[in-house]
Protein backbone atom coordinates (compact mmCIF):
# COMPACT_ATOMS: atom_id res chain seq x y z
CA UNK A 1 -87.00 -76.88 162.60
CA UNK A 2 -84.19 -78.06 160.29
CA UNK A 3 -82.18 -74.82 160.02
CA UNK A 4 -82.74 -75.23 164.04
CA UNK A 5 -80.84 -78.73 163.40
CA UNK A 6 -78.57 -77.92 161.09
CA UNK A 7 -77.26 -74.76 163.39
CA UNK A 8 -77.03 -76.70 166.19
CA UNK A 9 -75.34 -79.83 164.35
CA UNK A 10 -72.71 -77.33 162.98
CA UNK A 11 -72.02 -76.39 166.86
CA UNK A 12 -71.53 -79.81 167.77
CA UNK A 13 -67.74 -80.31 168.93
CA UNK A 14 -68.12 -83.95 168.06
CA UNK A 15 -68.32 -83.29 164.35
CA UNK A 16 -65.40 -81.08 164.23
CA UNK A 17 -63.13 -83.51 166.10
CA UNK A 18 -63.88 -86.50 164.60
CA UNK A 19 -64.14 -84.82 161.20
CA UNK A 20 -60.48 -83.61 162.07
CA UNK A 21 -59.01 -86.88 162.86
CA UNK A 22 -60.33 -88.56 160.30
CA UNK A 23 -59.55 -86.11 157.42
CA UNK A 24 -56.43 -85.21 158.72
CA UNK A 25 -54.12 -87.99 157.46
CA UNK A 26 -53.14 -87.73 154.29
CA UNK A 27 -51.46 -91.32 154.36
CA UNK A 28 -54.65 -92.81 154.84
CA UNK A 29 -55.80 -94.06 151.12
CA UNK A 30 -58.94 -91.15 150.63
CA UNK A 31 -61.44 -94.20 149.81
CA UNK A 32 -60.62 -95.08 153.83
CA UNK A 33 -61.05 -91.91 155.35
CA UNK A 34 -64.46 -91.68 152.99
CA UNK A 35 -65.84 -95.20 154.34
CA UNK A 36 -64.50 -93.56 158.29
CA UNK A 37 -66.18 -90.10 157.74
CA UNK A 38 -69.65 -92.08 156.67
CA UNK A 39 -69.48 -94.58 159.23
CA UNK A 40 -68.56 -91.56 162.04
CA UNK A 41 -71.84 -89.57 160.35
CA UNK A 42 -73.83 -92.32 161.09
CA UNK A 43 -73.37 -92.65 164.09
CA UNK A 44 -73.13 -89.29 165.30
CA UNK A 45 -76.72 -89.18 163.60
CA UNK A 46 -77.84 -92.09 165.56
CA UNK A 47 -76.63 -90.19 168.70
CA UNK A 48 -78.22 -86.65 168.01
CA UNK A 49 -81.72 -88.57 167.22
CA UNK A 50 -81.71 -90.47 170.17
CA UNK A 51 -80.59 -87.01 172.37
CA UNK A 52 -83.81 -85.56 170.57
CA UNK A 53 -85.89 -88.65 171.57
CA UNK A 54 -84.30 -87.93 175.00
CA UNK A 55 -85.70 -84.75 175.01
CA UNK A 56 -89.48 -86.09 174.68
CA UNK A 57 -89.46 -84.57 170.68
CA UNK A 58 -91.38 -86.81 168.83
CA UNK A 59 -89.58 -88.26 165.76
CA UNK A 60 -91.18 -90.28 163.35
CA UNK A 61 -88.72 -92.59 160.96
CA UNK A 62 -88.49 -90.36 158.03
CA UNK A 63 -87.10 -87.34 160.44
CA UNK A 64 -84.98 -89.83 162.44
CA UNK A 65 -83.64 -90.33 158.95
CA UNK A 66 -83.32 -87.12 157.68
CA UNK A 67 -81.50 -85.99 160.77
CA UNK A 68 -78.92 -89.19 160.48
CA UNK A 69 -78.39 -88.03 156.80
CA UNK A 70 -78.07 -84.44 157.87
CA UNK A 71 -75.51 -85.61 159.86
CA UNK A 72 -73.51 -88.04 157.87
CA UNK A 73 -72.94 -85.16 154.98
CA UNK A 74 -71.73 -82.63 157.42
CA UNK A 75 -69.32 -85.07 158.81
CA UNK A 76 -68.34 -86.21 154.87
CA UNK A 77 -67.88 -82.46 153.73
CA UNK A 78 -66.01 -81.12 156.56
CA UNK A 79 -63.88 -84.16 156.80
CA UNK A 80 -63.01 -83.62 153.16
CA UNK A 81 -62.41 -79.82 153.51
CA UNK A 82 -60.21 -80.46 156.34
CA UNK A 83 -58.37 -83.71 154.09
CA UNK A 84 -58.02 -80.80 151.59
CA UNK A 85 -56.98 -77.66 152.95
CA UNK A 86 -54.22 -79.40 154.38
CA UNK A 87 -53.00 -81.35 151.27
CA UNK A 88 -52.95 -77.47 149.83
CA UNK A 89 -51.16 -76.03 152.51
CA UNK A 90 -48.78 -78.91 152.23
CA UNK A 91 -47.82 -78.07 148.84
CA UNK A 92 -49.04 -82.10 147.26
């Protein structure tokens, strides 16, 4: 079940778009775009648990949890791989 969310949270166009944006600007102070990326997780983990709910699984609080912190370190490490990759291929 969790490789089944994890795969399917890694194919979610949300995460790579708003990871984008908000690790894209490197004139953004990085404790910022940190306290953006975590607050972006979050909710994109309170969206993809209540799309589950939607979908008649049964979630108890511990997987709602687990799914919202699933979420919020995807959306923390790609944000930070995107921040960067670019600062490298900037040259700074």
């Amino acid at each position: 079940m969790w490789l089944t969310i994890v795969s399917g949270s890694l194919r979610d166009p949300i995460l790579w778009i708003v990871a984008a944006i908000f690790g894209w600007d490197l004139e953004r102070r990085i404790r910022q775009t940190l306290q953006f990326l975590l607050a972006a997780g979050f909710i994109w983990g309170c969206i993809r648990v209540a799309v589950y709910s939607s979908f008649d699984a049964s979630l108890d609080t511990v997987q709602s949890l687990k799914i919202i912190l699933v979420c919020v370190v995807l959306m923390v490490l790609v944000g930070a791989t995107i921040r960067y990759g670019r600062k490298v291929w900037r040259g700074n």
